[in-house]
Protein backbone atom coordinates (compact mmCIF):
# COMPACT_ATOMS: atom_id res chain seq x y z
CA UNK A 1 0.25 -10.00 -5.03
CA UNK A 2 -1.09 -8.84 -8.51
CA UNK A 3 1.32 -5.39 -7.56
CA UNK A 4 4.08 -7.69 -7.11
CA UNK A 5 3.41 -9.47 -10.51
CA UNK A 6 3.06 -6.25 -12.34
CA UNK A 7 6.26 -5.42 -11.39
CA UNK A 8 8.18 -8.27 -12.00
CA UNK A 9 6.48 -8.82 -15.51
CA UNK A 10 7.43 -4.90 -16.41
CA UNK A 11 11.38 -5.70 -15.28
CA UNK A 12 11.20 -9.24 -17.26
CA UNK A 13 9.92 -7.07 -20.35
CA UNK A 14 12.75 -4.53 -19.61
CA UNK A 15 15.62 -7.30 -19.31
CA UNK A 16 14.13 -8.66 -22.25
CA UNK A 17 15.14 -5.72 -24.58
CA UNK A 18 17.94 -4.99 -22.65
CA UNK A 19 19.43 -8.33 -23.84
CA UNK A 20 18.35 -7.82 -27.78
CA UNK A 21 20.62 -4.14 -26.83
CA UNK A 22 23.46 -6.35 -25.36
CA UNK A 23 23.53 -8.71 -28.33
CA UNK A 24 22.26 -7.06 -31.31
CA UNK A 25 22.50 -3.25 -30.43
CA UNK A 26 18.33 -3.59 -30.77
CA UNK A 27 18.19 0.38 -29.93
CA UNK A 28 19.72 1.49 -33.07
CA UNK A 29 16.92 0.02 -35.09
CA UNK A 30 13.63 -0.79 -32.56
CA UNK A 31 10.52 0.86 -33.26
CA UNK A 32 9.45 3.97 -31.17
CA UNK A 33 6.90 2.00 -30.09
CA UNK A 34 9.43 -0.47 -28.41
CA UNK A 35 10.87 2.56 -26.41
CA UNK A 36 7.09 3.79 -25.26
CA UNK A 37 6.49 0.31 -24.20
CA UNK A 38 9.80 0.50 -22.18
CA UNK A 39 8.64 3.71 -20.91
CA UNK A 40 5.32 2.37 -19.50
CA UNK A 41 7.08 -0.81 -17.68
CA UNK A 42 9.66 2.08 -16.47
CA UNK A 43 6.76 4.20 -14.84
CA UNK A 44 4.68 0.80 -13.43
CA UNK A 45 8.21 0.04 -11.82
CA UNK A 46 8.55 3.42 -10.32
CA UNK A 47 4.97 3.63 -9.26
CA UNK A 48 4.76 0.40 -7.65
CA UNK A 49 8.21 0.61 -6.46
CA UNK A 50 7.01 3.49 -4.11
CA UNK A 51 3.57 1.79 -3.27
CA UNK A 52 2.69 0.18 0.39
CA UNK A 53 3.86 -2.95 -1.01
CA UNK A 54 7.34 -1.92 -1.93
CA UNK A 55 8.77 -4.33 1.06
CA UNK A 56 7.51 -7.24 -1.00
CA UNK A 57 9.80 -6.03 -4.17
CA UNK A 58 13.18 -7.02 -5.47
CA UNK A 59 13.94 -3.03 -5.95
CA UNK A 60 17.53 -3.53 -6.78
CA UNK A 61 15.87 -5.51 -9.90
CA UNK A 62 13.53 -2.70 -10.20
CA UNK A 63 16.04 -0.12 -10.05
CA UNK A 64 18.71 -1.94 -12.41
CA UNK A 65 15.20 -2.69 -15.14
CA UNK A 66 14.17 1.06 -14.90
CA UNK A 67 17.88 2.66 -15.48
CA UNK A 68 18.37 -0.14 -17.99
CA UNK A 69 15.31 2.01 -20.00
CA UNK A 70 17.14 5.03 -20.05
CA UNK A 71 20.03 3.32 -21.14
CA UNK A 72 18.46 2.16 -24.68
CA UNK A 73 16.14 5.00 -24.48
CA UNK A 74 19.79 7.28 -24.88
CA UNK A 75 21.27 4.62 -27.23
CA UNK A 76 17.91 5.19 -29.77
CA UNK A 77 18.52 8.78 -29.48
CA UNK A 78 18.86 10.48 -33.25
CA UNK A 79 17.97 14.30 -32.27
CA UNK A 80 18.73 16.09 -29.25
CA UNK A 81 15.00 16.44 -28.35
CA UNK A 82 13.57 13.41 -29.78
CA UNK A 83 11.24 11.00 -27.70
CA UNK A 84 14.08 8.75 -26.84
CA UNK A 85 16.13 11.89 -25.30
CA UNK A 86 12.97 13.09 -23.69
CA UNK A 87 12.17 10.11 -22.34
CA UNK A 88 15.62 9.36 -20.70
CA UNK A 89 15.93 13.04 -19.34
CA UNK A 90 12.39 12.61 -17.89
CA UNK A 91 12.55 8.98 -16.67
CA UNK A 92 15.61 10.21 -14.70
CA UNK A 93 14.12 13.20 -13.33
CA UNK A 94 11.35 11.44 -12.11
CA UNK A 95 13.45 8.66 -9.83
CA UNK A 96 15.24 11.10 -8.33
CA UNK A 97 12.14 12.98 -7.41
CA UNK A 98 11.02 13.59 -3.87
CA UNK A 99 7.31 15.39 -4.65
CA UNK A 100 6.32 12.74 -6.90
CA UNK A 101 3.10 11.04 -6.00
CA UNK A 102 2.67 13.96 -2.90
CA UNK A 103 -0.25 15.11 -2.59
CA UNK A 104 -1.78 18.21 -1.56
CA UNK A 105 -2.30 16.87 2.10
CA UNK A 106 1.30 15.76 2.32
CA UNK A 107 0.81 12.24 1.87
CA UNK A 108 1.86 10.15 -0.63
CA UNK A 109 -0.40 7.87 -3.19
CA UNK A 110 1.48 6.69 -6.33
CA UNK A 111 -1.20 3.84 -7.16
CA UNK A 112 -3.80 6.18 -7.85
CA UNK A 113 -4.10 8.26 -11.59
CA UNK A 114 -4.66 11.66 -12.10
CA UNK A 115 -5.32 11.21 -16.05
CA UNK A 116 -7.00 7.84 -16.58
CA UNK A 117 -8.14 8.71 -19.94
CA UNK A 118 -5.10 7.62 -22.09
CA UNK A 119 -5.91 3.61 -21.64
CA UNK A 120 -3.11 1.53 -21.60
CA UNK A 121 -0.90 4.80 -21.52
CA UNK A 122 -2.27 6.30 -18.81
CA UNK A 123 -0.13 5.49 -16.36
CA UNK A 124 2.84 6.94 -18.61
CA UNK A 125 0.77 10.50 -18.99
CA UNK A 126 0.36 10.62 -15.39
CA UNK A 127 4.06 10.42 -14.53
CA UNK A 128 4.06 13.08 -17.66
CA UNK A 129 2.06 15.49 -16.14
CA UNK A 130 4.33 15.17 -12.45
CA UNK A 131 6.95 15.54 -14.16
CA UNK A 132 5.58 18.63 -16.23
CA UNK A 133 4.11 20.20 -13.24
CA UNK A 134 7.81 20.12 -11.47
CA UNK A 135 10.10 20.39 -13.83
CA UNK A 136 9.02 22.00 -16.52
CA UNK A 137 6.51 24.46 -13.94
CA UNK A 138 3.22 23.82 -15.90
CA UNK A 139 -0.05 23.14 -14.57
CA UNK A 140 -1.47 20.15 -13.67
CA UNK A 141 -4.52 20.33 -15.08
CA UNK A 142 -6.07 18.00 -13.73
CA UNK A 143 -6.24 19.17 -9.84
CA UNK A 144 -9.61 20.91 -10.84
CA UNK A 145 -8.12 24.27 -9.73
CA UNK A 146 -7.64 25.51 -13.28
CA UNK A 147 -9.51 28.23 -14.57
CA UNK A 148 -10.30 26.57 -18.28
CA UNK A 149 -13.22 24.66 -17.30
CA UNK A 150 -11.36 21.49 -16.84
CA UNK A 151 -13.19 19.03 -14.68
CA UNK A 152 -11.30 17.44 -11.69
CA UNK A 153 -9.52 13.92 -12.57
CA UNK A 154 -10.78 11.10 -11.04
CA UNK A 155 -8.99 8.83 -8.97
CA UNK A 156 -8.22 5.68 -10.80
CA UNK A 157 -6.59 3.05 -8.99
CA UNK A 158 -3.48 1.07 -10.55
């Protein structure tokens, strides 16, 4: 039930902002912090979205909060290939991913953290590094295969 919570607190936070954009055009002026916020309640929504308790979910609220983030993340876009671009580009990428959350065995675990070193964040840097290692073809490395001497993540649990 504590899933379930998570995920409706992250859409409430998302429908909160999206009404400040609605009324006040909030994007064109929130802080970048506002739109990594966003970003994090985006990636708890996707990640729990595609979890065992998924059944349990409004995911048309889901899916409405976590395109409503790429909305105002496009709308607080100044430069092409700013963090509010990025994040829209990379937010959509990742929802319409099939390999996210696979793992090597073929089975799928989005609840569990590949980088839990980034805090609060983490779960953002972890949905980073899937969508680095598909789209943009770089290395995860974190799967302990990597030749730098970079120790094997351990399996944090949302």
């Amino acid at each position: 039930m504590k899933l379930v919570r998570i995920y409706d607190l992250a859409c409430t936070a998302i429908e909160t902002v999206a009404r400040l954009e609605e009324s006040q055009s909030y994007a064109e002026y929130a802080p970048m912090d506002v739109i990594k916020y966003l970003m994090l309640a985006a990636v708890a929504i996707l990640k729990i979205g595609r979890c065992h308790v998924r059944q349990s979910l409004n995911s048309e609220r889901g899916k409405a909060a976590y395109f409503a983030v790429i909305r105002i993340a496009r709308k607080a876009t100044v430069e092409p290939a700013d963090i509010a671009a990025r994040t829209s580009t990379i937010l959509t990428h990742l929802w319409n991913s099939k390999t996210i959350f696979k793992k090597e065995d073929g089975t799928f675990d989005s609840l569990s953290l590949r980088c839990g070193s980034r805090f609060a964040m983490s779960m953002t840097f972890d949905c980073l590094w899937w969508w680095r290692t598909e789209f943009a073809g770089h290395p995860n490395p974190y799967d302990g295969k990597s030749g730098n001497g970079t120790q094997q993540a351990r399996n944090y649990a949302l």
